[in-house]
Protein backbone atom coordinates (compact mmCIF):
# COMPACT_ATOMS: atom_id res chain seq x y z
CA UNK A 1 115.01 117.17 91.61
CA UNK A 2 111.60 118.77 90.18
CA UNK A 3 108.50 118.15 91.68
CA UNK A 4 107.16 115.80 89.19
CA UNK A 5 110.87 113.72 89.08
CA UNK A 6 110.33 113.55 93.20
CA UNK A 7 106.70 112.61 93.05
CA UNK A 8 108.09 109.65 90.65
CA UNK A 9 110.68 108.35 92.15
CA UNK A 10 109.01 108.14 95.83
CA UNK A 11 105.67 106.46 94.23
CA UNK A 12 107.99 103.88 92.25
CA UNK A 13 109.54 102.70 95.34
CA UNK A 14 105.64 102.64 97.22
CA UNK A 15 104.58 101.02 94.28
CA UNK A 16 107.20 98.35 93.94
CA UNK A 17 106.50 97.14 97.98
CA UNK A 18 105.41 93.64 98.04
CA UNK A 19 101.31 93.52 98.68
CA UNK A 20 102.12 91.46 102.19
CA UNK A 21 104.63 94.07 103.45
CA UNK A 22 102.14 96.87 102.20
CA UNK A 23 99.17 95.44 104.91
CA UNK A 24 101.58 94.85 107.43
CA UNK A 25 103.50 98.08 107.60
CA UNK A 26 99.33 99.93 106.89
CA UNK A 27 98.46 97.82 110.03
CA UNK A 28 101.53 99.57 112.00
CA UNK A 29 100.50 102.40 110.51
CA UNK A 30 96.74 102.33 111.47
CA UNK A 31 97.89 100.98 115.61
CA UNK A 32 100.19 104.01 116.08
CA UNK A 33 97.58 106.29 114.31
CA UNK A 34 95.13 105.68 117.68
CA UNK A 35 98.08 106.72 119.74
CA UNK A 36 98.29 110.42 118.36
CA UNK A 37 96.43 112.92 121.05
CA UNK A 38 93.75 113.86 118.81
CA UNK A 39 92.27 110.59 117.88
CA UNK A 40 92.43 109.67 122.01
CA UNK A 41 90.76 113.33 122.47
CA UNK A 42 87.27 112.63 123.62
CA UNK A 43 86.45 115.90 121.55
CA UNK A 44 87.00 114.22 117.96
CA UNK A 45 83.90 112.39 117.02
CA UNK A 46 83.98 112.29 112.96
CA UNK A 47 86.95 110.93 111.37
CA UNK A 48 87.61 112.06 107.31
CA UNK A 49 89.18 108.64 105.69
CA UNK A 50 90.83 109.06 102.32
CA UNK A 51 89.98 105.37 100.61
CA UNK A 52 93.22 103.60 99.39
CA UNK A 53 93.63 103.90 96.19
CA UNK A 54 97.09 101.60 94.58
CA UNK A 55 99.63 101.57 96.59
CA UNK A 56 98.55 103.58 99.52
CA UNK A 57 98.68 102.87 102.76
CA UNK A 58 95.41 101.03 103.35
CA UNK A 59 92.45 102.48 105.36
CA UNK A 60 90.05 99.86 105.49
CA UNK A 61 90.98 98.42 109.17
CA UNK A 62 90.83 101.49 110.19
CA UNK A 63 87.78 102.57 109.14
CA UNK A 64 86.44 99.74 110.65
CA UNK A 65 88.40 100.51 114.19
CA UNK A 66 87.09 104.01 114.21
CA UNK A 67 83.62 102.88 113.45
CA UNK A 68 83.86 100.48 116.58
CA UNK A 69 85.42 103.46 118.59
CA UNK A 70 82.26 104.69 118.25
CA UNK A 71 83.47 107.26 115.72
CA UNK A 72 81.88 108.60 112.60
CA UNK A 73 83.46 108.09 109.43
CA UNK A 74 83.02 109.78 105.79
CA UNK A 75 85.10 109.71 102.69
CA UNK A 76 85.56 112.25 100.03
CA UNK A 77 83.61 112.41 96.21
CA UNK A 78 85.85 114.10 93.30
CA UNK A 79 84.36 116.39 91.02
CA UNK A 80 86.68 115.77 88.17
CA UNK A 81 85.51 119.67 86.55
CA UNK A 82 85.34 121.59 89.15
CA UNK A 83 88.47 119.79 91.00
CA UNK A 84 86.55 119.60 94.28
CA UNK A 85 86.37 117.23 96.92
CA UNK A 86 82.95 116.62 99.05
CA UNK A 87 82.35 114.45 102.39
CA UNK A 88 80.15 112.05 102.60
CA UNK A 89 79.31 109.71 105.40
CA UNK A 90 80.57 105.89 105.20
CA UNK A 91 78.39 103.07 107.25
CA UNK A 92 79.27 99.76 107.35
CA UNK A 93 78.45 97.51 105.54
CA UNK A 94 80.55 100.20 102.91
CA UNK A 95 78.67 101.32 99.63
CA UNK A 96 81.59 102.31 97.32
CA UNK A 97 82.15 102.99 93.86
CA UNK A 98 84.53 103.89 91.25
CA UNK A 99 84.89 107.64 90.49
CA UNK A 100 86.36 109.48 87.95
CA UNK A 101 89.92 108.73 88.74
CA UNK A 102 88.57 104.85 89.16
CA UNK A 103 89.18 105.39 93.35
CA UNK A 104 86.32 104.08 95.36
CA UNK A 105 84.14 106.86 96.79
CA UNK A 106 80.88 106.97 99.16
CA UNK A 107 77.75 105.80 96.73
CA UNK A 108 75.82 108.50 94.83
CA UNK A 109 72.79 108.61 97.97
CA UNK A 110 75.66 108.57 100.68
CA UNK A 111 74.42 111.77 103.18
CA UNK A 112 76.81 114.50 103.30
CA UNK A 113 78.91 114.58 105.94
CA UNK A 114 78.45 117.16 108.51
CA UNK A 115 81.27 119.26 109.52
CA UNK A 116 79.63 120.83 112.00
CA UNK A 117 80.76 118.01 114.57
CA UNK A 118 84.83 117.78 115.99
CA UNK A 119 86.45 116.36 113.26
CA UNK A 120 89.57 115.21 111.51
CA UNK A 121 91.14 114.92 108.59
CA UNK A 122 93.30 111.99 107.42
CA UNK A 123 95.40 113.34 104.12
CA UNK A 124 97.02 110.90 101.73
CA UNK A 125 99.96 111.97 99.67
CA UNK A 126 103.19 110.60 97.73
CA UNK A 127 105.79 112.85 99.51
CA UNK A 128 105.94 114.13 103.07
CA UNK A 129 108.64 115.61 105.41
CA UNK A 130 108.87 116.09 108.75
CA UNK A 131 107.17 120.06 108.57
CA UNK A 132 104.04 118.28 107.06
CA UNK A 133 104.90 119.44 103.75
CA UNK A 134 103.20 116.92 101.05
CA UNK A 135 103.32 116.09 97.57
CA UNK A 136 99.45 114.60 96.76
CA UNK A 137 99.08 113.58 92.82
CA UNK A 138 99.28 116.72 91.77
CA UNK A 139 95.53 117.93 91.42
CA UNK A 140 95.27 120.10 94.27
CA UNK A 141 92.10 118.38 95.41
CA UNK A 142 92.53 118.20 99.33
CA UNK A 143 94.77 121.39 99.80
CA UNK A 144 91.73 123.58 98.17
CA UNK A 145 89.04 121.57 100.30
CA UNK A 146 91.60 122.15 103.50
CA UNK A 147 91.92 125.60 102.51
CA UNK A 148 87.83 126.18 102.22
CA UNK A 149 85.17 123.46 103.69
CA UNK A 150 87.81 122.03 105.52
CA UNK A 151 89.61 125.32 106.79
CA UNK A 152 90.76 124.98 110.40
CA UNK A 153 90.25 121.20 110.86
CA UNK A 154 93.19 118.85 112.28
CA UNK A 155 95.31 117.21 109.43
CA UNK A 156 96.89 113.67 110.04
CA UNK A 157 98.76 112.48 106.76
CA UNK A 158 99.39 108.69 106.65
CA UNK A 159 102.50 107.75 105.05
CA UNK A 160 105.04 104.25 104.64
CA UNK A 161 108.40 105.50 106.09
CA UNK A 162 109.46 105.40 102.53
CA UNK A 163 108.00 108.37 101.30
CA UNK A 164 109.18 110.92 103.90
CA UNK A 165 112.32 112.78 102.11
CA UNK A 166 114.34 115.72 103.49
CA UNK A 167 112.48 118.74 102.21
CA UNK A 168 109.12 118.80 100.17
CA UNK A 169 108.66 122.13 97.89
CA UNK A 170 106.08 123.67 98.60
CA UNK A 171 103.84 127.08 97.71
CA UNK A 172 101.72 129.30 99.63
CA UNK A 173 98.50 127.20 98.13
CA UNK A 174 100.08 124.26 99.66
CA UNK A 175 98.49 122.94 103.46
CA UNK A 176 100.78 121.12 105.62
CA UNK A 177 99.09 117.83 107.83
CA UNK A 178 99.76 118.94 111.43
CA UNK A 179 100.86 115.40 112.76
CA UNK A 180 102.29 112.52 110.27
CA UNK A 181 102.32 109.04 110.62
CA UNK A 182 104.48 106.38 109.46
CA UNK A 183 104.73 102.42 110.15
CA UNK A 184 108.10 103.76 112.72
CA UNK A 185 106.71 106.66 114.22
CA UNK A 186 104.64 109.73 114.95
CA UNK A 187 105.78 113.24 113.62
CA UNK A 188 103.94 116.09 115.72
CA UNK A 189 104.77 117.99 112.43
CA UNK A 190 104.90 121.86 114.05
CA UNK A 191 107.61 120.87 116.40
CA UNK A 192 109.86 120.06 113.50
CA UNK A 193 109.55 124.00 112.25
């Protein structure tokens, strides 16, 4: 199976989960998140949301969670041209709006978010596997922001158990997440090399 073909197939099946078991299995998803080492480490401080966008698994809880933790929180802006992704910080009450793919992203006088402070990265994606390997939509957007701005930073992808398949394929452009969570377990992905 091709790239594309695999990229279909596993977003079908994500897209054809009920709404109700979505939220659920996202809510299993966002407990066992706060068990991985690096979001207990006292070291992290800023936490890099993707915002849900379909049929992904949903980050708003979360957000909110980390927020409480007493954790920063900023989401990325697209730059449809260029193909680059930018942080910007996310308070609550939550000033988002559509961008040019129509996913919600931090409002046009959001402040940049400052990388300067211990942070991490949570990825999305359509395909994982246990290595970390992942499929995103095909854009490129967060592997080229992982391999510049966000060079060096810890990499969580979030994913239903659904979308994890045997083997991703992947290029030397392509970053893996480090650790990968799902609504069944936690995947400390380097140990699976």
């Amino acid at each position: 199976m091709d790239v594309a073909e695999l990229r279909k197939s596993v977003l079908e099946r994500r897209k054809a989960m009920p709404l109700s078991l979505r939220l659920e299995l996202s809510e299993s998803i966002g407990r066992r998140l706060l068990d991985v080492p690096l979001m207990r480490s006292p070291s992290i401080a800023q936490v890099l949301f993707f915002i849900s966008h379909g049929s992904e698994v949903e980050t708003g809880p979360l957000r909110r969670r980390c927020r409480a933790l007493g954790l920063a929180v900023a989401a990325p802006r697209c730059e449809a041209g260029p193909k680059k992704l930018h942080f910007y910080g996310v308070d609550e009450p939550e000033a988002l709006v559509p961008g040019p793919y129509g996913i919600l992203e931090p409002a046009a006088d959001a402040r940049p978010a400052d990388l300067w402070i211990p942070s991490l990265v949570l990825v999305p994606g359509s395909v994982f596997d246990r290595r970390g390997n992942r499929l995103g939509m095909g854009h490129g957007y967060y592997d080229r922001w992982l391999a510049s701005e966000g060079r060096g930073l810890p990499t969580i992808g979030l994913a239903f158990e659904s979308q994890l398949v045997p083997q991703v394929p992947a290029t030397s452009l392509d970053i893996p997440v480090q650790w990968l969570v799902t609504e069944n377990e936690i995947i400390h992905c380097a140990s699976q090399t």
